[in-house]
PDB file of N, CA and C in Angstrom:
ATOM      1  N   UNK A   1      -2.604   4.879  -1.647  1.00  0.00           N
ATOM      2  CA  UNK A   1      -3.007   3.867  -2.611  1.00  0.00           C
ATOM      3  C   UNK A   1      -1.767   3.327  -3.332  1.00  0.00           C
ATOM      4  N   UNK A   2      -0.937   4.232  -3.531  1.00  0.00           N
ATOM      5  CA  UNK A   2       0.339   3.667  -4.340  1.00  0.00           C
ATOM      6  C   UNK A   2       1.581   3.196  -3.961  1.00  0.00           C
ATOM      7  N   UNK A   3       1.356   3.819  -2.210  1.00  0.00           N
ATOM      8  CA  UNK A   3       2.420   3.043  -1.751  1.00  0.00           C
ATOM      9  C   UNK A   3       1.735   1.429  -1.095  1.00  0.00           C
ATOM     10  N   UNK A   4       0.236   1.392  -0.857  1.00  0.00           N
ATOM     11  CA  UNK A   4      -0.057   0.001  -0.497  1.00  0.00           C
ATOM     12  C   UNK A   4      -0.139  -0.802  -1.766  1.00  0.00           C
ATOM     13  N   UNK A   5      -0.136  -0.474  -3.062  1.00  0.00           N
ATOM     14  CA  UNK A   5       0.386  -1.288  -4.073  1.00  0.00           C
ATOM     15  C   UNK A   5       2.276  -1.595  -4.257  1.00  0.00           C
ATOM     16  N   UNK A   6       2.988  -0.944  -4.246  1.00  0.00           N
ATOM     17  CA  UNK A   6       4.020  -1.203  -4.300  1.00  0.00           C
ATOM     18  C   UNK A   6       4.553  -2.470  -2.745  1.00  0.00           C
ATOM     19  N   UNK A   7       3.642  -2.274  -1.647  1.00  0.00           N
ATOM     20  CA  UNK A   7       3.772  -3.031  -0.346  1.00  0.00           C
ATOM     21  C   UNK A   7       3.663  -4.233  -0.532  1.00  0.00           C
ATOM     22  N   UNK A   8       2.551  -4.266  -1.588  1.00  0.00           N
ATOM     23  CA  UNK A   8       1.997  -5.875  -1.909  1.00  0.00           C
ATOM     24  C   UNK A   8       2.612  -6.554  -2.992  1.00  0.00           C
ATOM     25  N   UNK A   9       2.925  -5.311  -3.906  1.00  0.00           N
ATOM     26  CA  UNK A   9       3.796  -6.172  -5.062  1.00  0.00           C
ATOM     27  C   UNK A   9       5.361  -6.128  -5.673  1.00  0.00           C
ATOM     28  N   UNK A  10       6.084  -4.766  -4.880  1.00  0.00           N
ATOM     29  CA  UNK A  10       6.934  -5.031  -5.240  1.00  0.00           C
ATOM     30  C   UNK A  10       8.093  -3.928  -4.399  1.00  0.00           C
ATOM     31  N   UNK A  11       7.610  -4.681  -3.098  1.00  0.00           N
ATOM     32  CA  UNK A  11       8.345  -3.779  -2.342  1.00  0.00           C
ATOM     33  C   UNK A  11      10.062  -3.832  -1.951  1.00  0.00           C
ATOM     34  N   UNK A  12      10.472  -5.180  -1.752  1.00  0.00           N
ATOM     35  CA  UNK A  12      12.041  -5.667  -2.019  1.00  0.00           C
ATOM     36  C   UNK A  12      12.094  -6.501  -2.851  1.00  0.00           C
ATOM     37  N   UNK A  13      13.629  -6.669  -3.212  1.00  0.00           N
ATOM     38  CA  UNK A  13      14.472  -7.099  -4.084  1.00  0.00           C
ATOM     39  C   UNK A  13      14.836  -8.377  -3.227  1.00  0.00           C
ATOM     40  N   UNK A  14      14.525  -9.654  -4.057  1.00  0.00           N
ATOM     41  CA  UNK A  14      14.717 -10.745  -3.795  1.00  0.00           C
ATOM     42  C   UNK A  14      16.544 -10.694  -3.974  1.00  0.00           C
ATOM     43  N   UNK A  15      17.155 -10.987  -2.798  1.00  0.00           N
ATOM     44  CA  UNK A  15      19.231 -10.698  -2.928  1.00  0.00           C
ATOM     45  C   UNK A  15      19.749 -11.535  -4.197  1.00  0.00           C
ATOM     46  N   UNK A  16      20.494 -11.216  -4.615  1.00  0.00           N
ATOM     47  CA  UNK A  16      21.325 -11.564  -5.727  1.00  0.00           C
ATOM     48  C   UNK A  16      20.665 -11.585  -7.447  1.00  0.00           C
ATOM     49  N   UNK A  17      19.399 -11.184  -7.204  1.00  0.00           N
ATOM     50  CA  UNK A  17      18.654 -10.663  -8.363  1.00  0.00           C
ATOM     51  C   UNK A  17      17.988  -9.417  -8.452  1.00  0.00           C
ATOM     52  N   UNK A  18      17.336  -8.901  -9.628  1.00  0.00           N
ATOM     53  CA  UNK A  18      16.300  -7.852  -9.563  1.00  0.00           C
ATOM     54  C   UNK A  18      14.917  -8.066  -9.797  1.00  0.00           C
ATOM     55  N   UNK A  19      14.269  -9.338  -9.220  1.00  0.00           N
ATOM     56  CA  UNK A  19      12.957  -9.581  -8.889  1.00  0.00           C
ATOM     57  C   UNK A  19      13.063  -8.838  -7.844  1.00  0.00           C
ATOM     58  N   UNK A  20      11.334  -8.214  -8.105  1.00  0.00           N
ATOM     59  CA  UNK A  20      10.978  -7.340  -7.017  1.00  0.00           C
ATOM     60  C   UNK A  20       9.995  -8.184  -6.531  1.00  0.00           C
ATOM     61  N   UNK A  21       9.597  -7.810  -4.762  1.00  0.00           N
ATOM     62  CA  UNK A  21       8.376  -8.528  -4.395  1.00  0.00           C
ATOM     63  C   UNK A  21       7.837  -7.848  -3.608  1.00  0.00           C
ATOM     64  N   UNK A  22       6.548  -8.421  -3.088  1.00  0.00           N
ATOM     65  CA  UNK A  22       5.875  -7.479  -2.197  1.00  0.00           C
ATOM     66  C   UNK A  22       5.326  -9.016  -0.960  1.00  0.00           C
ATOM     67  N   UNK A  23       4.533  -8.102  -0.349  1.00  0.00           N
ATOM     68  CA  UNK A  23       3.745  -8.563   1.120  1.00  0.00           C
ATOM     69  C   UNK A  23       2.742  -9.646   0.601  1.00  0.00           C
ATOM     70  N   UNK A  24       2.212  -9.323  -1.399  1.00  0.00           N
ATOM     71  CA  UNK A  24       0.534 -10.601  -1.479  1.00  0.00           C
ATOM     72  C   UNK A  24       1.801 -12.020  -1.516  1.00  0.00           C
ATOM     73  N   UNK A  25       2.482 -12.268  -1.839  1.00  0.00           N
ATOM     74  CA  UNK A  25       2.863 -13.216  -2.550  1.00  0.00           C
ATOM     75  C   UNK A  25       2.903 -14.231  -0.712  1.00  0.00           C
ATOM     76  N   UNK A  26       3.508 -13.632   0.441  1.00  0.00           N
ATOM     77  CA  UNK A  26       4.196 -13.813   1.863  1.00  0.00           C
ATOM     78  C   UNK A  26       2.496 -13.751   2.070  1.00  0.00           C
ATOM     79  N   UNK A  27       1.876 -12.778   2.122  1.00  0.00           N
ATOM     80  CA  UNK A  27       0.336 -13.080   2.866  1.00  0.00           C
ATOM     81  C   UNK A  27      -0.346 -14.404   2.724  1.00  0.00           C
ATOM     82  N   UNK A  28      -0.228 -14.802   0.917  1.00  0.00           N
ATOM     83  CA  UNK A  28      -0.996 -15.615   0.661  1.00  0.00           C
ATOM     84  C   UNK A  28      -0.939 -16.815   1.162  1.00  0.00           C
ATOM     85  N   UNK A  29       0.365 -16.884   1.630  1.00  0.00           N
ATOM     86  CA  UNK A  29       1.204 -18.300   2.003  1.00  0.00           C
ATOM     87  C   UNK A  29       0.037 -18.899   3.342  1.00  0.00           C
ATOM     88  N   UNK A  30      -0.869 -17.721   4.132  1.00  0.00           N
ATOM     89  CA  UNK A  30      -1.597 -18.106   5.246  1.00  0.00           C
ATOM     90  C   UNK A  30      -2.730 -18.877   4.504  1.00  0.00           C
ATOM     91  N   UNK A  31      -3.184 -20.287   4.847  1.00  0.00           N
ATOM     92  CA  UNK A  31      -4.523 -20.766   4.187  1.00  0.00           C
ATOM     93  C   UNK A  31      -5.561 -20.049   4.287  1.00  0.00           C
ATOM     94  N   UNK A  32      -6.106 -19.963   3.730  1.00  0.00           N
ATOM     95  CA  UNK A  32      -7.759 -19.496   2.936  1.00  0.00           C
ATOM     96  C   UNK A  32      -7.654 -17.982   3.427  1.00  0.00           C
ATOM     97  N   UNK A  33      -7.336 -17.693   5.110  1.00  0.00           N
ATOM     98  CA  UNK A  33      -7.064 -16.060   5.393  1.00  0.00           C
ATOM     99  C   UNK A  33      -6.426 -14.929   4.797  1.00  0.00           C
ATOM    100  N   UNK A  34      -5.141 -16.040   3.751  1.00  0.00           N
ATOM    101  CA  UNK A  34      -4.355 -14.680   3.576  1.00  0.00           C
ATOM    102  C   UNK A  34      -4.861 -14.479   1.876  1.00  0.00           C
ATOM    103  N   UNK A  35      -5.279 -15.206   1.254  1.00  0.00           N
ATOM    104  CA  UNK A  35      -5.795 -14.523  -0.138  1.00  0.00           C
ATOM    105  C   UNK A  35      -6.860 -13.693  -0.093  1.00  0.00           C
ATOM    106  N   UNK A  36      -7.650 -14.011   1.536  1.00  0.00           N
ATOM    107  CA  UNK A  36      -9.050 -12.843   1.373  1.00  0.00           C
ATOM    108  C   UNK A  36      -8.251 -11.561   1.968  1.00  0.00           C
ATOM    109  N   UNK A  37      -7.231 -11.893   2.677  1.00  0.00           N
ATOM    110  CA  UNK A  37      -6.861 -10.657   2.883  1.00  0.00           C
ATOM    111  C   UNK A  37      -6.105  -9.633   1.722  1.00  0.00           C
ATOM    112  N   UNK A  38      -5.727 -10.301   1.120  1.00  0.00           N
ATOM    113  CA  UNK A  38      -4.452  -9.775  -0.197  1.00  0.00           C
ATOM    114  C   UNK A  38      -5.750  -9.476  -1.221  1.00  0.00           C
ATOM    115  N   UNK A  39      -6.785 -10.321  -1.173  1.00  0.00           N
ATOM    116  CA  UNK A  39      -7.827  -9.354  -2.282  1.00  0.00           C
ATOM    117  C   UNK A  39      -8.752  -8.334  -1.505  1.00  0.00           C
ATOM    118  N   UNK A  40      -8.773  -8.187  -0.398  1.00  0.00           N
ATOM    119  CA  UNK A  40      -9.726  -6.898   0.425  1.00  0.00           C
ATOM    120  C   UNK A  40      -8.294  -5.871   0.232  1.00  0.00           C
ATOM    121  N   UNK A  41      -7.195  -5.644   0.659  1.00  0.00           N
ATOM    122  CA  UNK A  41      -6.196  -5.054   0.267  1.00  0.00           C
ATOM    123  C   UNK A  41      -6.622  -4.304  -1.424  1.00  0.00           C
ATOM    124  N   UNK A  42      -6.556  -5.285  -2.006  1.00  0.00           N
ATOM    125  CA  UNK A  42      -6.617  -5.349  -3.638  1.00  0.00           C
ATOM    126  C   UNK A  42      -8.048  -4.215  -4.410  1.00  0.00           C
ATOM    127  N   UNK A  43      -8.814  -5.154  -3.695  1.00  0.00           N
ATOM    128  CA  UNK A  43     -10.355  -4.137  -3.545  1.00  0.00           C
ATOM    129  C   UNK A  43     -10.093  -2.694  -3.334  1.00  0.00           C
ATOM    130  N   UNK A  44      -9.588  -2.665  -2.084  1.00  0.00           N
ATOM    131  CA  UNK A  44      -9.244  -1.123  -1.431  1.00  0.00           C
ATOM    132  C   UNK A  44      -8.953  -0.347  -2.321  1.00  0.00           C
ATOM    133  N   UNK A  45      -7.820  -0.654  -3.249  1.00  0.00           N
ATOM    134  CA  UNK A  45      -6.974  -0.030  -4.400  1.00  0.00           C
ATOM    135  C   UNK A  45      -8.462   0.603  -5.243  1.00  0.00           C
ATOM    136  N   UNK A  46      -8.965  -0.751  -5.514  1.00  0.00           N
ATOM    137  CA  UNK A  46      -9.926  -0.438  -6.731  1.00  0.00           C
ATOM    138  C   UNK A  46     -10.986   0.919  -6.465  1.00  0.00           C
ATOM    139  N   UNK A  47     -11.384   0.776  -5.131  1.00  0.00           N
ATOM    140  CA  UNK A  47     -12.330   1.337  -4.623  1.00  0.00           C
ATOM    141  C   UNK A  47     -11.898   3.279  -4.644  1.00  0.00           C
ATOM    142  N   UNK A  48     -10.802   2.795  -3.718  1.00  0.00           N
ATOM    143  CA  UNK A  48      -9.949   4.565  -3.821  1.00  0.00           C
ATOM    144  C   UNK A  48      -9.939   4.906  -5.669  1.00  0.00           C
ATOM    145  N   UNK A  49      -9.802   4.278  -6.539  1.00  0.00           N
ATOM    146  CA  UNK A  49      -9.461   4.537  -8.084  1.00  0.00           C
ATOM    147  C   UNK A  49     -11.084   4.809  -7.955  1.00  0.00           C
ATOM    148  N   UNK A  50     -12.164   4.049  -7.630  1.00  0.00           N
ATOM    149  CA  UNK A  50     -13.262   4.626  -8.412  1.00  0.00           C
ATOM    150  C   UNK A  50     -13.440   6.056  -7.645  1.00  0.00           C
ATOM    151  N   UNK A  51     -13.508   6.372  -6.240  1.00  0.00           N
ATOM    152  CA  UNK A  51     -13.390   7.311  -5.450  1.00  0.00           C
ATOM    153  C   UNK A  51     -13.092   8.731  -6.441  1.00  0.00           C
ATOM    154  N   UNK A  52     -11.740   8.427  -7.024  1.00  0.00           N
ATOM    155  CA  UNK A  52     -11.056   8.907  -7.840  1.00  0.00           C
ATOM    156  C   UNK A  52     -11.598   9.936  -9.205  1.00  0.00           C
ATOM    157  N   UNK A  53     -12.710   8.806  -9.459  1.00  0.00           N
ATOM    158  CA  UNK A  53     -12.995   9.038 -10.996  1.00  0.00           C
ATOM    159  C   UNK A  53     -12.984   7.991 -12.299  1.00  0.00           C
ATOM    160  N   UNK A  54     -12.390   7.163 -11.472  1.00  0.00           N
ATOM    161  CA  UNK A  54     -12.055   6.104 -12.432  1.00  0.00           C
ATOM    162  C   UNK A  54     -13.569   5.674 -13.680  1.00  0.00           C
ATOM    163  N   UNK A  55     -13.460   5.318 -14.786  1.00  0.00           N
ATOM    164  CA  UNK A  55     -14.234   5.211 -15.215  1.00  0.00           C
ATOM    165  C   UNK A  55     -14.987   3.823 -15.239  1.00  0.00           C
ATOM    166  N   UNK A  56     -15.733   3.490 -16.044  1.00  0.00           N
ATOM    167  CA  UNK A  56     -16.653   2.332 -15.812  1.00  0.00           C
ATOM    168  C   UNK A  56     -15.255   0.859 -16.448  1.00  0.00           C
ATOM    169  N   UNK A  57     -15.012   1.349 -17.746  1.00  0.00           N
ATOM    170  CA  UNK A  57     -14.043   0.872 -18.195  1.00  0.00           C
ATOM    171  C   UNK A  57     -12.607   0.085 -17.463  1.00  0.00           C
ATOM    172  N   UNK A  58     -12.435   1.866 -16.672  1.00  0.00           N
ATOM    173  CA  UNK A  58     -11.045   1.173 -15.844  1.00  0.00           C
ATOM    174  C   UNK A  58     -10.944   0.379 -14.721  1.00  0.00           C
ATOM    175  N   UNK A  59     -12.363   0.542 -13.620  1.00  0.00           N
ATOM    176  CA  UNK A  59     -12.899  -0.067 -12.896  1.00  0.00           C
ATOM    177  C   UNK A  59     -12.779  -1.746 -13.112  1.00  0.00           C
ATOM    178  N   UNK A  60     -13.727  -1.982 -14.058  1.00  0.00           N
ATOM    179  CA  UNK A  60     -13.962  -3.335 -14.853  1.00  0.00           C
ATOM    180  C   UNK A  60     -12.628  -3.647 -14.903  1.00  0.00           C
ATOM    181  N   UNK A  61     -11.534  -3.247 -15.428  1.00  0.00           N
ATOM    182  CA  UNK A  61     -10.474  -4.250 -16.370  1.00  0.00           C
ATOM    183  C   UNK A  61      -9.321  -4.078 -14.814  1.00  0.00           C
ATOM    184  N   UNK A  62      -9.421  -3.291 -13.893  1.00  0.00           N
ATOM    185  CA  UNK A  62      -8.707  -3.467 -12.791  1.00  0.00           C
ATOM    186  C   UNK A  62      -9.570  -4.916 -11.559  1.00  0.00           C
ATOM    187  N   UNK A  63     -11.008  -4.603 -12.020  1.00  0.00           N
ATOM    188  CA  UNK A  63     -11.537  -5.569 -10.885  1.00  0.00           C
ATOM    189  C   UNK A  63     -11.372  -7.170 -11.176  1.00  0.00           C
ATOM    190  N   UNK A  64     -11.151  -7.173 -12.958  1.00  0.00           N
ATOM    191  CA  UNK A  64     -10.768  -8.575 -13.713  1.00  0.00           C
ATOM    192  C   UNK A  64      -8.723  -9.016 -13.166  1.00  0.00           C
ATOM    193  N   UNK A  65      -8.114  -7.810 -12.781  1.00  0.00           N
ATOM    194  CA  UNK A  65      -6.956  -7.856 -12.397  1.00  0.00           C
ATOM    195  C   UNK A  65      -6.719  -8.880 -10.789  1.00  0.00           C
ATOM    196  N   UNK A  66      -7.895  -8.175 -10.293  1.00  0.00           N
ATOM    197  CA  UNK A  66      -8.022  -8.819  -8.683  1.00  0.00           C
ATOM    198  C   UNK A  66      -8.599  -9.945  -8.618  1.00  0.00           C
ATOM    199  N   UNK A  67      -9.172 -10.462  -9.543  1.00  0.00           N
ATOM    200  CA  UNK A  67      -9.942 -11.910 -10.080  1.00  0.00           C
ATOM    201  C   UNK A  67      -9.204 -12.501 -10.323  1.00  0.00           C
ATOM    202  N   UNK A  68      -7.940 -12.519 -11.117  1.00  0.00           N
ATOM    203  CA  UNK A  68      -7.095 -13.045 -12.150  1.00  0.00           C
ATOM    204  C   UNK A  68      -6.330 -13.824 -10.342  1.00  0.00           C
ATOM    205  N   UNK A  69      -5.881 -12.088  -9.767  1.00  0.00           N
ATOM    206  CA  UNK A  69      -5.159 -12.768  -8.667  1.00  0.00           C
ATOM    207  C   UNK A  69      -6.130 -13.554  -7.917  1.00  0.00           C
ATOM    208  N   UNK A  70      -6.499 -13.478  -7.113  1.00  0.00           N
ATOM    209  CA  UNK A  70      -7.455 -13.852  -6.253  1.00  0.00           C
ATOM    210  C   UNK A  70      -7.858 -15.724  -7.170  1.00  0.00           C
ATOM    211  N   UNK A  71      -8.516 -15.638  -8.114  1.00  0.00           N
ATOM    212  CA  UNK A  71      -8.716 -17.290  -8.410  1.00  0.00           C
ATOM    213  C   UNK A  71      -7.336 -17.991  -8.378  1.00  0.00           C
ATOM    214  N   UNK A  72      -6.117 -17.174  -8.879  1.00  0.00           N
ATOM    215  CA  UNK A  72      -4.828 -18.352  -9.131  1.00  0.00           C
ATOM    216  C   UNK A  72      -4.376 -18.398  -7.741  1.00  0.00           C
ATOM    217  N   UNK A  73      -4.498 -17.259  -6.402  1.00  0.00           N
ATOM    218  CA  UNK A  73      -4.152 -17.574  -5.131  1.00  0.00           C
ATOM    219  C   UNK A  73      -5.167 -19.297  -4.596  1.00  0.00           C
ATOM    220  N   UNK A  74      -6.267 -19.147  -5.374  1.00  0.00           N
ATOM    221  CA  UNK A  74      -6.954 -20.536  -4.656  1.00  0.00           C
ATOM    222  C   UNK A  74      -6.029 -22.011  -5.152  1.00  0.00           C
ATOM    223  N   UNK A  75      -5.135 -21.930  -6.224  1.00  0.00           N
ATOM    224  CA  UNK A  75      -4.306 -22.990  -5.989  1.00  0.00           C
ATOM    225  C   UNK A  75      -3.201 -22.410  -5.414  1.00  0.00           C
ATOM    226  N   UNK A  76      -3.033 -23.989  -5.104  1.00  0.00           N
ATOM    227  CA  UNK A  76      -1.197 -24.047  -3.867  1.00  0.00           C
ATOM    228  C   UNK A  76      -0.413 -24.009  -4.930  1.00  0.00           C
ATOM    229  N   UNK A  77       0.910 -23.325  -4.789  1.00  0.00           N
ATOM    230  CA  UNK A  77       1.601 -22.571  -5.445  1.00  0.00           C
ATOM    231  C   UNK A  77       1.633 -21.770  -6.895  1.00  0.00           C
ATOM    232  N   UNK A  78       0.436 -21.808  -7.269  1.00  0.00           N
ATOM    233  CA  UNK A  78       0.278 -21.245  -8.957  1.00  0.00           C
ATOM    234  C   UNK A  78       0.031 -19.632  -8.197  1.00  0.00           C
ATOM    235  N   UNK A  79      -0.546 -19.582  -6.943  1.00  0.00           N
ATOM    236  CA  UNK A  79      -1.106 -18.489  -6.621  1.00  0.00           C
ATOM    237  C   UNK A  79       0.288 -17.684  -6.473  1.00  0.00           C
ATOM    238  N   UNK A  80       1.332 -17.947  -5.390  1.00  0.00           N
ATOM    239  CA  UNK A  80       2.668 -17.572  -5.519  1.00  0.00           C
ATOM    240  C   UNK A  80       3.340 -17.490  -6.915  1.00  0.00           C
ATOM    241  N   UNK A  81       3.146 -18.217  -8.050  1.00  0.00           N
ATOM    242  CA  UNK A  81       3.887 -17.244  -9.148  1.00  0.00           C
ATOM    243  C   UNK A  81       2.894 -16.303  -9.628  1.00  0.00           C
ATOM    244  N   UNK A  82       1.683 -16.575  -9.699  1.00  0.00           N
ATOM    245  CA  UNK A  82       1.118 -15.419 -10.623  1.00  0.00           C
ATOM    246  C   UNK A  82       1.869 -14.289  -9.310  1.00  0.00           C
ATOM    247  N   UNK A  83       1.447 -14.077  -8.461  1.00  0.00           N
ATOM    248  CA  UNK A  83       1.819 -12.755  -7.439  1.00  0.00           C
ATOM    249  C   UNK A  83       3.166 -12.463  -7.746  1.00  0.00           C
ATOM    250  N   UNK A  84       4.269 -12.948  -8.045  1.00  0.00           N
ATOM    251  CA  UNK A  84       5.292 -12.654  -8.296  1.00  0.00           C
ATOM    252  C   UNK A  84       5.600 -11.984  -9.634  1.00  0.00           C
ATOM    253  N   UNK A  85       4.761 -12.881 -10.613  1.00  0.00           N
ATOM    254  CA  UNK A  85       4.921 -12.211 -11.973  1.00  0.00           C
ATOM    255  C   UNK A  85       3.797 -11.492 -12.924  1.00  0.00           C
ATOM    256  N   UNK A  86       2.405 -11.645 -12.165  1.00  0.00           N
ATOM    257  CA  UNK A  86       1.223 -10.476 -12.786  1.00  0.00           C
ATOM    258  C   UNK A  86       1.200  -9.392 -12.251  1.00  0.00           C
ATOM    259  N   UNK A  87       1.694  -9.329 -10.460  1.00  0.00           N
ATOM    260  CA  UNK A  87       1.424  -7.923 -10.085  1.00  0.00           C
ATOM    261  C   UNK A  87       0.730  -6.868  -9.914  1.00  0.00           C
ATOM    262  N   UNK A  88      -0.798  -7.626  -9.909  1.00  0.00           N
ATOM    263  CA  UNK A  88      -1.854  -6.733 -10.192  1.00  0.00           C
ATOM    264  C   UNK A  88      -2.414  -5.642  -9.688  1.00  0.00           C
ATOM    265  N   UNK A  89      -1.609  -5.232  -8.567  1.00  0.00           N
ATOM    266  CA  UNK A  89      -2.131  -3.899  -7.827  1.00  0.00           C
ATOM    267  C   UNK A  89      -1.184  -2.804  -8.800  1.00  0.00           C
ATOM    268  N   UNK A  90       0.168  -2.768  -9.130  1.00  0.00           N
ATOM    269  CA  UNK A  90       0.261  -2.304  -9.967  1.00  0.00           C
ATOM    270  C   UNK A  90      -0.063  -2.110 -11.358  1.00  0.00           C
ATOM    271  N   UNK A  91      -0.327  -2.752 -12.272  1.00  0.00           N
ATOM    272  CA  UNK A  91      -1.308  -2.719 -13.178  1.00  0.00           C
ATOM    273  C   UNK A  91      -2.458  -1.946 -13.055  1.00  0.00           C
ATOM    274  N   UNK A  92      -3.215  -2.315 -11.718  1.00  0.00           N
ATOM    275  CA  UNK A  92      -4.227  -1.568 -11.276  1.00  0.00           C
ATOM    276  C   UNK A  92      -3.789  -0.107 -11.711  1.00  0.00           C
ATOM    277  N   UNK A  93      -2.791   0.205 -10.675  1.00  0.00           N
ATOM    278  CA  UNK A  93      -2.219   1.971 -10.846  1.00  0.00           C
ATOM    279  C   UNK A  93      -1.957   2.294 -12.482  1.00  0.00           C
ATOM    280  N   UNK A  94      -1.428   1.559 -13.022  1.00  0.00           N
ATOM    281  CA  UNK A  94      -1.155   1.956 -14.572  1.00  0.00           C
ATOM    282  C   UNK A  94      -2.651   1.943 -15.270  1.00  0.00           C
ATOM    283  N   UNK A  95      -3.400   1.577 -14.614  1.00  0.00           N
ATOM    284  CA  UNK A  95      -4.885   1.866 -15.468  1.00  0.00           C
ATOM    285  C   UNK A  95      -4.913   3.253 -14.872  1.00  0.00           C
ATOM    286  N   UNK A  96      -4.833   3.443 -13.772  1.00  0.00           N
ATOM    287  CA  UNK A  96      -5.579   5.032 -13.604  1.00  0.00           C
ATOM    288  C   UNK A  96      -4.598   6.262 -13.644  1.00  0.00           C
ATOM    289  N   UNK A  97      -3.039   5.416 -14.262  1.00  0.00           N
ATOM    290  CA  UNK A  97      -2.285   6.033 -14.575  1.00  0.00           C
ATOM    291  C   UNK A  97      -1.398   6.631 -13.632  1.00  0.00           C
ATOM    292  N   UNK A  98      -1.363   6.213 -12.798  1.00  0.00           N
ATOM    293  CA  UNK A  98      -0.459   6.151 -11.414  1.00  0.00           C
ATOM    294  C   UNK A  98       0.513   5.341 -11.687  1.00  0.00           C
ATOM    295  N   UNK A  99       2.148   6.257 -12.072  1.00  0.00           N
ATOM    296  CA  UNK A  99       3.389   5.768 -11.750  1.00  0.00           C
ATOM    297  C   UNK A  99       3.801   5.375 -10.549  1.00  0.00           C
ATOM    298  N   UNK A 100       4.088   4.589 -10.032  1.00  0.00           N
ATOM    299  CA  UNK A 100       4.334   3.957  -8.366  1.00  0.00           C
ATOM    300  C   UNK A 100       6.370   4.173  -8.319  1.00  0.00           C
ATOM    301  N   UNK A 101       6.560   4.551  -7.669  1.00  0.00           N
ATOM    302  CA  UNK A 101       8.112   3.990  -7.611  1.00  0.00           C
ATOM    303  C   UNK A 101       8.644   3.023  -6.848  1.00  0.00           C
ATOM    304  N   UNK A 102       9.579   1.772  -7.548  1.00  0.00           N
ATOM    305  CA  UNK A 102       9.462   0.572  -6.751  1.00  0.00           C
ATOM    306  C   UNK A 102       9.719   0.533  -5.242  1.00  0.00           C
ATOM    307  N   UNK A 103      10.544   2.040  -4.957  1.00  0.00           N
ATOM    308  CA  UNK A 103      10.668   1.997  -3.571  1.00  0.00           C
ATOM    309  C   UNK A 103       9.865   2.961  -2.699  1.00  0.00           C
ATOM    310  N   UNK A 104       8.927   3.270  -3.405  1.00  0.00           N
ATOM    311  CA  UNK A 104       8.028   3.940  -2.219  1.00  0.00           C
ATOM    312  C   UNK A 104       6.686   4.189  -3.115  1.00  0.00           C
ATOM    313  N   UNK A 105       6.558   5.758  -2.800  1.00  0.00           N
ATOM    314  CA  UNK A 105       4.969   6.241  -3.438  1.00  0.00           C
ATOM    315  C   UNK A 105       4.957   6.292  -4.832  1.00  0.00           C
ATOM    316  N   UNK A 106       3.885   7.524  -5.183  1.00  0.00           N
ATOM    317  CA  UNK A 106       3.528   7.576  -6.393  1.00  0.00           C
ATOM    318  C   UNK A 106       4.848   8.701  -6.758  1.00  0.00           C
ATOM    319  N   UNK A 107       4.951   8.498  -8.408  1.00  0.00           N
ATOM    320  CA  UNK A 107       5.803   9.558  -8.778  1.00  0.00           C
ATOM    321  C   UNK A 107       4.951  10.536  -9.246  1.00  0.00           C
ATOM    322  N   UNK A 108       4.146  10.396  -9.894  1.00  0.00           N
ATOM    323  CA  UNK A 108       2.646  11.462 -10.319  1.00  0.00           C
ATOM    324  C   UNK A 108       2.306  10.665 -11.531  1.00  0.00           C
ATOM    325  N   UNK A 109       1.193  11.249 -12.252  1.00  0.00           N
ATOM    326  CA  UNK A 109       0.198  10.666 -13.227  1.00  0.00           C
ATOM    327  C   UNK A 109       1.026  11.443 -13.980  1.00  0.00           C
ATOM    328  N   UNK A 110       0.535   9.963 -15.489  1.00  0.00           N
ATOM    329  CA  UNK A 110       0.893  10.569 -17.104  1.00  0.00           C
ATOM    330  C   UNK A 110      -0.263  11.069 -17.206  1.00  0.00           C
TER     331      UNK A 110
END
């Protein structure tokens, strides 16, 4: 779960800066296919967190995360910055309290 969030959002370093990026921002770029794919991805996350334990609470405010992405992917290019700068599969993990490390898995829960 935490390394397919870090895949999607912030897996390399754009060269000569320290923006990080991942695979939603490059998926989405495919018409109408690649945002359903980057939010079934997105889902997945949510789903393993409720799996988890997640509560009703954290559920909700992670599934408003995949909304947030998912509606701004339906415009042409607003969808590419939010993915670059909301990041919502991570966020996701910081709700259920999953540290991600930018270059791979989880580091463990606070």
């Amino acid at each position: 779960m935490a390394a397919l969030a870090v895949l999607l959002d912030s897996a390399f370093v754009i060269p000569g800066t320290s923006v990080r990026v991942g695979l939603d921002p490059l998926v989405g770029l495919i018409p109408a296919a690649g945002d359903a794919i980057s939010a079934a991805a997105s889902l997945y996350i949510v789903y393993e967190g409720w799996r988890l334990g997640a509560t009703r609470g954290q559920v909700g405010a992670m599934l408003c995360n995949v909304a947030i992405d998912a509606l701004a992917g339906v415009v042409p290019g607003l969808g590419d910055v939010v993915d670059l700068a909301f990041k919502a599969n991570m966020r996701n993990l910081a709700i259920l309290g999953i540290v991600a490390r930018a270059g791979g898995g989880p580091a463990g829960r606070t």
